[in-house]
ModelCIF file with pLDDT and N, C-alpha, C, O atoms, coordinates in Angstrom:
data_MODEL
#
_entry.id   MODEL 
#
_entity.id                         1 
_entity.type                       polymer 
_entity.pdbx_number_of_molecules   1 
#
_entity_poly.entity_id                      1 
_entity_poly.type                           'polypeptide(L)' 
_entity_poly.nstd_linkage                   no 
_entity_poly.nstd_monomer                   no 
_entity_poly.pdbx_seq_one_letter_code       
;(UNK)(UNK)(UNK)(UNK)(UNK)(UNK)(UNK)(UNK)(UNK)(UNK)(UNK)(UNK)(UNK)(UNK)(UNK)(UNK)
(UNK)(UNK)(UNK)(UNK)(UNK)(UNK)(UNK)(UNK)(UNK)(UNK)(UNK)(UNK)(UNK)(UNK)(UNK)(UNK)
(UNK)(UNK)(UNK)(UNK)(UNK)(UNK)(UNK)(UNK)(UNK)(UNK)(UNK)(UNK)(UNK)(UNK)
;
_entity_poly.pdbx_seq_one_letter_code_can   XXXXXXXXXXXXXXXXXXXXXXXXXXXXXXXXXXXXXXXXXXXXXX 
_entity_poly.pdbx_strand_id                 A 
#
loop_
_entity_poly_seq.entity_id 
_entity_poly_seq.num 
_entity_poly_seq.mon_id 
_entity_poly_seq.hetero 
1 1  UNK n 
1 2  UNK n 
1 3  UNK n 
1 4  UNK n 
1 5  UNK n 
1 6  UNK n 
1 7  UNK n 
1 8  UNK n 
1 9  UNK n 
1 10 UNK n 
1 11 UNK n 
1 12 UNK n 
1 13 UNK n 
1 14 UNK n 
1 15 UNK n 
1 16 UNK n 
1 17 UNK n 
1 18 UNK n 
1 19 UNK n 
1 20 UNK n 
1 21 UNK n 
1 22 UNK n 
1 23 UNK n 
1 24 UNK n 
1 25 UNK n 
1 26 UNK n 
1 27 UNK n 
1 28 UNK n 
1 29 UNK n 
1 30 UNK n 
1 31 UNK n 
1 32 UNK n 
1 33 UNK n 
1 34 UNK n 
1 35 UNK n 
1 36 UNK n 
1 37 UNK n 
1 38 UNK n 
1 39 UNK n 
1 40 UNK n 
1 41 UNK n 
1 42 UNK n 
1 43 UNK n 
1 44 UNK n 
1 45 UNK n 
1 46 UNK n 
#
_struct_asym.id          A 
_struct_asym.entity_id   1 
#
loop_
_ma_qa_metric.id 
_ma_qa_metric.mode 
_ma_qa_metric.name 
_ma_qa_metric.software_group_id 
_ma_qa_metric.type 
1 global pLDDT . pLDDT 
2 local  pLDDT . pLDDT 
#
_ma_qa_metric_global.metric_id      1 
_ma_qa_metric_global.metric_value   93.35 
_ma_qa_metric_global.model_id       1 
_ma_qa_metric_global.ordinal_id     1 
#
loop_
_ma_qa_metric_local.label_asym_id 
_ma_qa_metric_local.label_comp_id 
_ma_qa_metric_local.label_seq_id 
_ma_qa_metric_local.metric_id 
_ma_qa_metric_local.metric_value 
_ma_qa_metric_local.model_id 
_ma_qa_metric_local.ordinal_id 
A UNK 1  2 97.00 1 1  
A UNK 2  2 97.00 1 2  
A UNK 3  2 98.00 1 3  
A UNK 4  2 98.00 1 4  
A UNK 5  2 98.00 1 5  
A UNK 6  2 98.00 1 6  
A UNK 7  2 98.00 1 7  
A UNK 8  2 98.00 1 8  
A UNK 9  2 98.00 1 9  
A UNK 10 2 98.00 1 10 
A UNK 11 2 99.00 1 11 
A UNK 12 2 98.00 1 12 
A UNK 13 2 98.00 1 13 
A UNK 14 2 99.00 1 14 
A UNK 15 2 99.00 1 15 
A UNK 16 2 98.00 1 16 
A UNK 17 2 98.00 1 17 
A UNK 18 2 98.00 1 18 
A UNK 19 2 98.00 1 19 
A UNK 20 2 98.00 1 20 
A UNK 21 2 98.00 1 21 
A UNK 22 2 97.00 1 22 
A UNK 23 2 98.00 1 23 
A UNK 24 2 99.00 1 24 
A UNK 25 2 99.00 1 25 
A UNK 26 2 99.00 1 26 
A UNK 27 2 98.00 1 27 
A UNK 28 2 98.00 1 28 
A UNK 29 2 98.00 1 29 
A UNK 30 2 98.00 1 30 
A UNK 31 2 97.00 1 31 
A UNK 32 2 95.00 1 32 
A UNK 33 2 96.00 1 33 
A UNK 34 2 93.00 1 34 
A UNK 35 2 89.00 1 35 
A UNK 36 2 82.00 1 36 
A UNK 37 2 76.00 1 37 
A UNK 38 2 79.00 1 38 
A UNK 39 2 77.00 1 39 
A UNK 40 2 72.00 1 40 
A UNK 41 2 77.00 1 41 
A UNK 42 2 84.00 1 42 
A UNK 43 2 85.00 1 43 
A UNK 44 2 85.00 1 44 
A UNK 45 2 85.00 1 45 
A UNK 46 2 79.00 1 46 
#
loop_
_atom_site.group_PDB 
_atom_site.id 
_atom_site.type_symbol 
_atom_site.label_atom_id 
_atom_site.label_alt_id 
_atom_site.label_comp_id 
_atom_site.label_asym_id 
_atom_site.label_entity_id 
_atom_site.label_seq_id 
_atom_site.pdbx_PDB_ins_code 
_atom_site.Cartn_x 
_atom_site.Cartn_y 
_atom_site.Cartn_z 
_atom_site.occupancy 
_atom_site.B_iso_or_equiv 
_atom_site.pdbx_formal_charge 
_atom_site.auth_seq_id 
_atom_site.auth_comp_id 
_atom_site.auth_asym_id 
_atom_site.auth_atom_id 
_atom_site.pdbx_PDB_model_num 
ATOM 1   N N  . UNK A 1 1  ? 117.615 87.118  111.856 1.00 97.00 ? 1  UNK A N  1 
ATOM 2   C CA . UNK A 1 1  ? 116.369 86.404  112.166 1.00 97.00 ? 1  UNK A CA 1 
ATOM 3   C C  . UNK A 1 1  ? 116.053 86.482  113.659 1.00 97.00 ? 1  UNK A C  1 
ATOM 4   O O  . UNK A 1 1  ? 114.936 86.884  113.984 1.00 97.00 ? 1  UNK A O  1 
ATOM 5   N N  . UNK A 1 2  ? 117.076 86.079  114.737 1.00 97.00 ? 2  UNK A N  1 
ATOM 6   C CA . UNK A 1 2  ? 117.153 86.382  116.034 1.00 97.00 ? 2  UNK A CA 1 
ATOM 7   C C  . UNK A 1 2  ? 116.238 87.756  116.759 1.00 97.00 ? 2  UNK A C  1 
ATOM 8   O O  . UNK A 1 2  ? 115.515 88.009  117.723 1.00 97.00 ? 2  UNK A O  1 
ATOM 9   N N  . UNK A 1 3  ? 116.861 88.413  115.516 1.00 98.00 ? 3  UNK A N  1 
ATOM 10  C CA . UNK A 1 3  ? 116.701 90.283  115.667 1.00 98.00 ? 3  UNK A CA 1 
ATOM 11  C C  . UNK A 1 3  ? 115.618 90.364  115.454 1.00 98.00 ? 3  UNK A C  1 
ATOM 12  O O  . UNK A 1 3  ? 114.980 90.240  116.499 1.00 98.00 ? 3  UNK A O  1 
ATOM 13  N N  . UNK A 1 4  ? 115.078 90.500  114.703 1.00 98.00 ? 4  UNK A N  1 
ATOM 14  C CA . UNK A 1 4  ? 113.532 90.683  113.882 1.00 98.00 ? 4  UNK A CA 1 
ATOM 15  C C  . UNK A 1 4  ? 112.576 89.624  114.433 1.00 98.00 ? 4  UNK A C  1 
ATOM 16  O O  . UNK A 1 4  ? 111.446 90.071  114.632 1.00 98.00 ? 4  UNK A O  1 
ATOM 17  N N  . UNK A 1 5  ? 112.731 88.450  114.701 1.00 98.00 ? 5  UNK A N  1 
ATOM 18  C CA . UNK A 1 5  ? 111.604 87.472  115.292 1.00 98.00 ? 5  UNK A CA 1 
ATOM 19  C C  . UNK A 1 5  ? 111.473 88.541  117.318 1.00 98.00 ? 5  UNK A C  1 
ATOM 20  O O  . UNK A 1 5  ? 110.449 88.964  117.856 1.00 98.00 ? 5  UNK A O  1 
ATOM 21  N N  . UNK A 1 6  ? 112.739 88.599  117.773 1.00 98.00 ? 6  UNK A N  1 
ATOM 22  C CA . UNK A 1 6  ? 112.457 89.449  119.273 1.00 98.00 ? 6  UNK A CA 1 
ATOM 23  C C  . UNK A 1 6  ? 111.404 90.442  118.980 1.00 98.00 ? 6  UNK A C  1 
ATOM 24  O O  . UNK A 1 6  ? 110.403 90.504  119.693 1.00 98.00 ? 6  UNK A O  1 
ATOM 25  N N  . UNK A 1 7  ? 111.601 91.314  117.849 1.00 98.00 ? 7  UNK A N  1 
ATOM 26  C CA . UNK A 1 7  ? 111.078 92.600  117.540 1.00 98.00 ? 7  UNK A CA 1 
ATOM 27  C C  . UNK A 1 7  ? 109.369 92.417  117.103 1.00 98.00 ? 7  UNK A C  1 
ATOM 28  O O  . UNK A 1 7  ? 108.474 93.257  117.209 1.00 98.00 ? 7  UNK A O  1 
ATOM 29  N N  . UNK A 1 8  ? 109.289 90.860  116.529 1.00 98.00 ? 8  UNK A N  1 
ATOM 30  C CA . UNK A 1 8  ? 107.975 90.925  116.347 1.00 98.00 ? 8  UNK A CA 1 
ATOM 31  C C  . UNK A 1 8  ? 107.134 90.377  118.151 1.00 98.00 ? 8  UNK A C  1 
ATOM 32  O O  . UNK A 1 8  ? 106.229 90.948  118.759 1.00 98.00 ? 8  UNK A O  1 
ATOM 33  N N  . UNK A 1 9  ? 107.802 89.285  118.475 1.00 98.00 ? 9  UNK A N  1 
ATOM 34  C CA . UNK A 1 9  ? 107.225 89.190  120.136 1.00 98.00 ? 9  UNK A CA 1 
ATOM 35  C C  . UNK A 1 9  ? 106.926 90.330  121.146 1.00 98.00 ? 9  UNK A C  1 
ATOM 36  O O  . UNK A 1 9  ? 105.931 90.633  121.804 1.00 98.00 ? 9  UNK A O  1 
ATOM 37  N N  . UNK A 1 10 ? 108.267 90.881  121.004 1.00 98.00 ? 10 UNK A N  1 
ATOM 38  C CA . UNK A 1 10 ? 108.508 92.422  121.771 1.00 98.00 ? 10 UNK A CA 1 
ATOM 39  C C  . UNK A 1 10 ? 107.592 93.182  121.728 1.00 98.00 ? 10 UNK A C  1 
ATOM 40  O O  . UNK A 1 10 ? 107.234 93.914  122.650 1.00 98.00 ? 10 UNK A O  1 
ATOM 41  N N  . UNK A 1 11 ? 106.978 93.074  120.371 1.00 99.00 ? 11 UNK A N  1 
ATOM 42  C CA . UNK A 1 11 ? 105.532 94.207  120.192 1.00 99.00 ? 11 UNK A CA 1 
ATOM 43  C C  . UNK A 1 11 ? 104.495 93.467  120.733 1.00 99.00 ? 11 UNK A C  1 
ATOM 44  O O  . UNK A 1 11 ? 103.611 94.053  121.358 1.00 99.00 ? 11 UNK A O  1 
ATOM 45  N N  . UNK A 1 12 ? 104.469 92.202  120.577 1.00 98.00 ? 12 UNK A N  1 
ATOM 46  C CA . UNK A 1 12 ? 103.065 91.703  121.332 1.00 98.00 ? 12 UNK A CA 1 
ATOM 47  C C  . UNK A 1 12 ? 102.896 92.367  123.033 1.00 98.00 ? 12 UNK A C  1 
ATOM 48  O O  . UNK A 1 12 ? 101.936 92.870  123.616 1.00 98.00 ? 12 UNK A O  1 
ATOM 49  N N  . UNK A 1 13 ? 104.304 92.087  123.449 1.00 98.00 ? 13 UNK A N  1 
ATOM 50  C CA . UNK A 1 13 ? 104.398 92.249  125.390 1.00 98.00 ? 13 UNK A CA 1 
ATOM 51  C C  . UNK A 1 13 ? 103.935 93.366  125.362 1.00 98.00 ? 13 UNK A C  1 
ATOM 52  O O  . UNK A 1 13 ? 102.796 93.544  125.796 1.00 98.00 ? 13 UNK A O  1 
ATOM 53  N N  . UNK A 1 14 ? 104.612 94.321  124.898 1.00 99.00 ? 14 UNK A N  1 
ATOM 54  C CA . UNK A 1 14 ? 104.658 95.718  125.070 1.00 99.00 ? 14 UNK A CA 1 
ATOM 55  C C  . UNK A 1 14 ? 102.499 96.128  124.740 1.00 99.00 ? 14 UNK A C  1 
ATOM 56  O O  . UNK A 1 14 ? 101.597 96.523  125.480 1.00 99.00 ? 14 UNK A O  1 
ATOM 57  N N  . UNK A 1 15 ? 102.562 95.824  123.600 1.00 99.00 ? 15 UNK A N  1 
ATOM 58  C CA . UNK A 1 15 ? 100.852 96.038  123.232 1.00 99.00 ? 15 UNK A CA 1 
ATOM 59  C C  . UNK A 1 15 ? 100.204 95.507  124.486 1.00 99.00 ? 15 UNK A C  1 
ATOM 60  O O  . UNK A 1 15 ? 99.437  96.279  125.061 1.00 99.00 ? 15 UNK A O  1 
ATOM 61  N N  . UNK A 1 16 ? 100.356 94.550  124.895 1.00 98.00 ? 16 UNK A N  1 
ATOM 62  C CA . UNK A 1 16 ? 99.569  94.280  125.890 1.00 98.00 ? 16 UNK A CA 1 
ATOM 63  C C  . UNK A 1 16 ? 99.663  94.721  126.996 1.00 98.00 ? 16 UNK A C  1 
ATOM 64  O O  . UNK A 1 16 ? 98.614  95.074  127.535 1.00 98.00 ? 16 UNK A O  1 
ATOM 65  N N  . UNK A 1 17 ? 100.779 94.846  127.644 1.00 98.00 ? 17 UNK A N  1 
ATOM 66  C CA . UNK A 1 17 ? 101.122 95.958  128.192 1.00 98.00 ? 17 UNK A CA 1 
ATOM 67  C C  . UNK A 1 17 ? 100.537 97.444  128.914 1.00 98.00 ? 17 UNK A C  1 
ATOM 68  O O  . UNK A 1 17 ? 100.446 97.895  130.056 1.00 98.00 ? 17 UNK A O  1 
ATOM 69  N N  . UNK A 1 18 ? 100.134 98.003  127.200 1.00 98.00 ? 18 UNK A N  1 
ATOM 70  C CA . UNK A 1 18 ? 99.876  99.577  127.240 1.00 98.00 ? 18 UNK A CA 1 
ATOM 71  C C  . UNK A 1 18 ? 98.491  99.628  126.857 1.00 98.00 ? 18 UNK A C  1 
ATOM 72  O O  . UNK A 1 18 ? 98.032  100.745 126.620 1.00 98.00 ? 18 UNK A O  1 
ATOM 73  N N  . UNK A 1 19 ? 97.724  98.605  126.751 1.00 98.00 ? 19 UNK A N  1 
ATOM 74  C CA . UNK A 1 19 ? 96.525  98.418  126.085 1.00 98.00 ? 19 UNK A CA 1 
ATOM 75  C C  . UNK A 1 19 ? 95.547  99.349  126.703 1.00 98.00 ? 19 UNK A C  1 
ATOM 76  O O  . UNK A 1 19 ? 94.548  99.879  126.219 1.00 98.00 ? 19 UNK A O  1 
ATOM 77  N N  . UNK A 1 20 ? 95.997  99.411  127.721 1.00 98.00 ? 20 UNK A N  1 
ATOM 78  C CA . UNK A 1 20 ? 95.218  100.691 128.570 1.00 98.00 ? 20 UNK A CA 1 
ATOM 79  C C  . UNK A 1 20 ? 95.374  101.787 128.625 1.00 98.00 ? 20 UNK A C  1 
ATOM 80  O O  . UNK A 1 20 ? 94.617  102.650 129.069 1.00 98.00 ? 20 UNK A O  1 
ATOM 81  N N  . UNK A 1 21 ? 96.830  101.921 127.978 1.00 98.00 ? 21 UNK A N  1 
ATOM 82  C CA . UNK A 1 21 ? 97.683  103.251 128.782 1.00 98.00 ? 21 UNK A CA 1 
ATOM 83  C C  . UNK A 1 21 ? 97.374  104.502 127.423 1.00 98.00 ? 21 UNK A C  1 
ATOM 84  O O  . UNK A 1 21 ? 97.933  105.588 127.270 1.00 98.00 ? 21 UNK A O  1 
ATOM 85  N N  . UNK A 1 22 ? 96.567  104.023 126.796 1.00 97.00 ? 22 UNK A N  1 
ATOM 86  C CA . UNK A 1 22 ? 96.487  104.615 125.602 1.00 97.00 ? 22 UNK A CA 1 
ATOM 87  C C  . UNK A 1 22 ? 98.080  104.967 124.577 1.00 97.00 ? 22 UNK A C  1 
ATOM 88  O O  . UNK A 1 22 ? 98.478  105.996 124.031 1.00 97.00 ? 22 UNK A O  1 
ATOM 89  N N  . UNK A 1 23 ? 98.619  103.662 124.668 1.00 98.00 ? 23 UNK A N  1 
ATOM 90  C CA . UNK A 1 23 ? 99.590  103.376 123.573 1.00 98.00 ? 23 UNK A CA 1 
ATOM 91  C C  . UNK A 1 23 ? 99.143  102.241 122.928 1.00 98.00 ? 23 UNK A C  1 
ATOM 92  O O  . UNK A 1 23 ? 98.818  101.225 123.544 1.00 98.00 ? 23 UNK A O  1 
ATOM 93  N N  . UNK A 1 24 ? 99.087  102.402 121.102 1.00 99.00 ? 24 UNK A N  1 
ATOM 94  C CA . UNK A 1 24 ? 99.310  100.860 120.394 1.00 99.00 ? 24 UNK A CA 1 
ATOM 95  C C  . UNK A 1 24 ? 100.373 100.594 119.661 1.00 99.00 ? 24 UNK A C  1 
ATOM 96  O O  . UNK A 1 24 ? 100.964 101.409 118.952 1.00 99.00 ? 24 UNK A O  1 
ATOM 97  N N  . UNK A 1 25 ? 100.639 99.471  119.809 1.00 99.00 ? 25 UNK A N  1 
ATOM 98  C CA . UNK A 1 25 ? 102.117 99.016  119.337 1.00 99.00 ? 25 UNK A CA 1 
ATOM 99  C C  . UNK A 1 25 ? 101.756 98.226  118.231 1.00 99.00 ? 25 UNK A C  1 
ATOM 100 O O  . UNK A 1 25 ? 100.915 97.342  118.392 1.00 99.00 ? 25 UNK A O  1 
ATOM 101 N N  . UNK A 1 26 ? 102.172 98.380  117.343 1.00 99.00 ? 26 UNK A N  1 
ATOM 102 C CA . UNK A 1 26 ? 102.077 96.771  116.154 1.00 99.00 ? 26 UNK A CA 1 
ATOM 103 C C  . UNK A 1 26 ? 103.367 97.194  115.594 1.00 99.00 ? 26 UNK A C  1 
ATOM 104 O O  . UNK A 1 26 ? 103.987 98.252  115.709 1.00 99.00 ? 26 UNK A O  1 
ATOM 105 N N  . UNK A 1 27 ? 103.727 95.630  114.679 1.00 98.00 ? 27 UNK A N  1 
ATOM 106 C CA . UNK A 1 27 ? 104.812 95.279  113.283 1.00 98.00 ? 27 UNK A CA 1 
ATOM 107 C C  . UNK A 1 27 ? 104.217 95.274  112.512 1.00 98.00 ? 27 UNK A C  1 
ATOM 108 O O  . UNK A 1 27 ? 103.076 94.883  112.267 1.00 98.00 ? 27 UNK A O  1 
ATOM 109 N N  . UNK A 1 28 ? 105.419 96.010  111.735 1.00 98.00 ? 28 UNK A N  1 
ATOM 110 C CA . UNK A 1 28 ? 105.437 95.618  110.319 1.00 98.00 ? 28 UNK A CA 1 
ATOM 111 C C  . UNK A 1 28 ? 106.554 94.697  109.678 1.00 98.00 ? 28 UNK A C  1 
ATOM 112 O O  . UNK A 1 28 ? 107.716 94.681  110.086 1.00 98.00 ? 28 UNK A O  1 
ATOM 113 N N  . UNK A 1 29 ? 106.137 94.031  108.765 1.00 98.00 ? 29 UNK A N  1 
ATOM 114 C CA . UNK A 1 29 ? 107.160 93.143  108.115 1.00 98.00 ? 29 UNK A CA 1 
ATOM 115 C C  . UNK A 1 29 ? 107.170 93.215  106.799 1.00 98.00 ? 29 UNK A C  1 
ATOM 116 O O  . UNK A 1 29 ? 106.197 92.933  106.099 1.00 98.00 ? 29 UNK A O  1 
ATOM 117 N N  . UNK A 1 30 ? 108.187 93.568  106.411 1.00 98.00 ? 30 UNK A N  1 
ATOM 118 C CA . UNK A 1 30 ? 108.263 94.098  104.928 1.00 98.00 ? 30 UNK A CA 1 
ATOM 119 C C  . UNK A 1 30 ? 109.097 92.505  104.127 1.00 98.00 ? 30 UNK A C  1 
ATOM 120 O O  . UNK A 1 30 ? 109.939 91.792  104.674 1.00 98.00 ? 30 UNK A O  1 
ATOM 121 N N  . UNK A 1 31 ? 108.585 92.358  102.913 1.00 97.00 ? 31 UNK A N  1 
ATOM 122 C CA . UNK A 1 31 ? 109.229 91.852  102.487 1.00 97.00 ? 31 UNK A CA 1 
ATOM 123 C C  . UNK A 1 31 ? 110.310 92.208  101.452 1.00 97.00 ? 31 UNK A C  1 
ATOM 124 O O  . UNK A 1 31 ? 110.391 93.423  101.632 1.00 97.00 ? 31 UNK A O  1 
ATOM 125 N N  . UNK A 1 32 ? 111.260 91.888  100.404 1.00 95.00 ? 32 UNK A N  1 
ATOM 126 C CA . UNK A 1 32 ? 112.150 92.246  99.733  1.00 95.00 ? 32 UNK A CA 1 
ATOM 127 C C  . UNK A 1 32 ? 111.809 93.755  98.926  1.00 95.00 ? 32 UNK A C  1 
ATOM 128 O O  . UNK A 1 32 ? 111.388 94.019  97.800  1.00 95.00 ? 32 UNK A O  1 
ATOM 129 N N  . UNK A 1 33 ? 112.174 94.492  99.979  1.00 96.00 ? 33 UNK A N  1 
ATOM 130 C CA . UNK A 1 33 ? 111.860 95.982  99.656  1.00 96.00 ? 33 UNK A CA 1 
ATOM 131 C C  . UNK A 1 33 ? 112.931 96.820  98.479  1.00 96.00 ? 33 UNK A C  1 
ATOM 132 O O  . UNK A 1 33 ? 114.016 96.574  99.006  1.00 96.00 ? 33 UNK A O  1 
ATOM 133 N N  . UNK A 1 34 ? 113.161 97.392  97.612  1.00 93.00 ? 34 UNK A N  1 
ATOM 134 C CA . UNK A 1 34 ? 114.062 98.137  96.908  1.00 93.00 ? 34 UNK A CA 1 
ATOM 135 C C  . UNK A 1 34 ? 114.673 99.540  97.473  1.00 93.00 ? 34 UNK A C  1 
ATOM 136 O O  . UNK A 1 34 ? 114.294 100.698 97.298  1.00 93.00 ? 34 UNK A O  1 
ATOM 137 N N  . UNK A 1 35 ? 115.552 99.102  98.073  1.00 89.00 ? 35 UNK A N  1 
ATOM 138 C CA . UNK A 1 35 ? 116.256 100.208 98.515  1.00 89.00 ? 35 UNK A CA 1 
ATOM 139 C C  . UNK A 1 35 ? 117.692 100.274 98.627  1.00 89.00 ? 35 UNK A C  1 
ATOM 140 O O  . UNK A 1 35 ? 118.395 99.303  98.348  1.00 89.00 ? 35 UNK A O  1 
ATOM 141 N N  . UNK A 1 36 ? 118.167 101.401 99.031  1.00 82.00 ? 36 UNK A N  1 
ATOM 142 C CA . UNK A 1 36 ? 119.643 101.301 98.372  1.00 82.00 ? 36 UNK A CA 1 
ATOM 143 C C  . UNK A 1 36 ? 120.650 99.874  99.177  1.00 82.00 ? 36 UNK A C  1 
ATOM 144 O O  . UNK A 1 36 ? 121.815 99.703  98.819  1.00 82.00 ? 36 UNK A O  1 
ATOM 145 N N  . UNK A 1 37 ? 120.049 99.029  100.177 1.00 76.00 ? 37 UNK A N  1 
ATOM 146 C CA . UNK A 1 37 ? 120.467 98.110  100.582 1.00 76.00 ? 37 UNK A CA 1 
ATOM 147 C C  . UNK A 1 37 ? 120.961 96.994  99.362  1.00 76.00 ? 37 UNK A C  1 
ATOM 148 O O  . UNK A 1 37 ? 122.041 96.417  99.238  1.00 76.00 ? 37 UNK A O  1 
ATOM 149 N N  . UNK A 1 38 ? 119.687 96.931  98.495  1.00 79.00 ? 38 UNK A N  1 
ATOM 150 C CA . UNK A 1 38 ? 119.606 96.324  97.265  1.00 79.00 ? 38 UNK A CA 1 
ATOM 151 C C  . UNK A 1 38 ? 120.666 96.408  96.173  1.00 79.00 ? 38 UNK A C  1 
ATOM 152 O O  . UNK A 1 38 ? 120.699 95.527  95.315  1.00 79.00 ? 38 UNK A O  1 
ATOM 153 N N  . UNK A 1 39 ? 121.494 97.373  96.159  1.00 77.00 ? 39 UNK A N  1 
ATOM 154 C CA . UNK A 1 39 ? 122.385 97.998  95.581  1.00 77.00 ? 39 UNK A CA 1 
ATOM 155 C C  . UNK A 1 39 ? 123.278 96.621  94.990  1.00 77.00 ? 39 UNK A C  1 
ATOM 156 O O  . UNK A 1 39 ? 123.202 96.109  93.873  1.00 77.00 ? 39 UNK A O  1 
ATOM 157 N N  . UNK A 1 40 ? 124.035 96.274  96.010  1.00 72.00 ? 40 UNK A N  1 
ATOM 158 C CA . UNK A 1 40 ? 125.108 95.237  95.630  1.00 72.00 ? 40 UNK A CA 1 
ATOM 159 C C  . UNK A 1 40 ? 124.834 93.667  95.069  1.00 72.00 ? 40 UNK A C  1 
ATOM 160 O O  . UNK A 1 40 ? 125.653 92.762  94.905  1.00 72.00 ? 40 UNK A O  1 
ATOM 161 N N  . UNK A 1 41 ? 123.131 93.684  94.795  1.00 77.00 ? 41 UNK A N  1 
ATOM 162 C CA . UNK A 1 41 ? 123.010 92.422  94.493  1.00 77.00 ? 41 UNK A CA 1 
ATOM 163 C C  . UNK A 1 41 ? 121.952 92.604  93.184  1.00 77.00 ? 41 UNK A C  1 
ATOM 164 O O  . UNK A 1 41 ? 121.250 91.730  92.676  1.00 77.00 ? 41 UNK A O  1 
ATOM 165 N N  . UNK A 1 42 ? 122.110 94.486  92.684  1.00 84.00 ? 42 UNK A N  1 
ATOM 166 C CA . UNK A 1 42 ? 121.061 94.832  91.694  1.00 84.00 ? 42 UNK A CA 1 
ATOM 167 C C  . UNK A 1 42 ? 121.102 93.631  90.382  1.00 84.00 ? 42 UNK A C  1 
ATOM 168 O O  . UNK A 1 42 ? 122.304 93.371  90.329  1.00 84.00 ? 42 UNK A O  1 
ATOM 169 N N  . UNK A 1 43 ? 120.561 92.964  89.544  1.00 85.00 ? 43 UNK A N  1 
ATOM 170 C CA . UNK A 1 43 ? 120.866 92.418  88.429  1.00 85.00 ? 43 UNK A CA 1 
ATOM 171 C C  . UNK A 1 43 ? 121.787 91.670  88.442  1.00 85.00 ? 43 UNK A C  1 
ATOM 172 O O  . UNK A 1 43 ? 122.672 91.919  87.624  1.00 85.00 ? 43 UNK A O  1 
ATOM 173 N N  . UNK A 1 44 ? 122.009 90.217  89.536  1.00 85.00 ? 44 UNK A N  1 
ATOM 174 C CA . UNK A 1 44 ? 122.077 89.455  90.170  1.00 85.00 ? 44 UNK A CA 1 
ATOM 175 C C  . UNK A 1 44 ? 121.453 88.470  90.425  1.00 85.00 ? 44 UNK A C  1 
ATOM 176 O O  . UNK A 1 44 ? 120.413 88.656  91.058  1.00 85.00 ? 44 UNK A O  1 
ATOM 177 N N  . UNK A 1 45 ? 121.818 87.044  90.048  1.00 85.00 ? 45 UNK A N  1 
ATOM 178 C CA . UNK A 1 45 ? 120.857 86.057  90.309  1.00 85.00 ? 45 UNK A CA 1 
ATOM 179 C C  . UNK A 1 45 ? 120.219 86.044  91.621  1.00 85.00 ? 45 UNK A C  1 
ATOM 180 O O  . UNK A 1 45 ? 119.197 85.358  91.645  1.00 85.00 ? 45 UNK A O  1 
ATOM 181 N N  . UNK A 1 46 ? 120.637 86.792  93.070  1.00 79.00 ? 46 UNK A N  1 
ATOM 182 C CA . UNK A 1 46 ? 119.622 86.733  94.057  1.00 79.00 ? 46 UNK A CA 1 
ATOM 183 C C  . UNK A 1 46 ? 119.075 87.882  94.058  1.00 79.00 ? 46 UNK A C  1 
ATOM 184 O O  . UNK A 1 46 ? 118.146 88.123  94.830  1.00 79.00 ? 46 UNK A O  1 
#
């Protein structure tokens, strides 16, 4: 949570930042995606 909440602020600084510099920055936030992370909890009450 630590990780990912920096990463969404981090993009605000940075966007604002470069707003000129002809860079745009945004997040994405995915929610409970299926991927092989998913693996160990396939057909599983969580």
């Amino acid at each position: 949570h630590a990780a990912k909440g920096a990463v969404r602020t981090m993009t605000k600084s940075v966007a604002l930042a470069w707003a000129l510099e002809g860079v745009r920055v945004n997040s994405i936030h995915p929610g409970f995606v299926d991927t092989p992370i998913m693996d160990e909890v396939r057909g599983t009450e969580f």
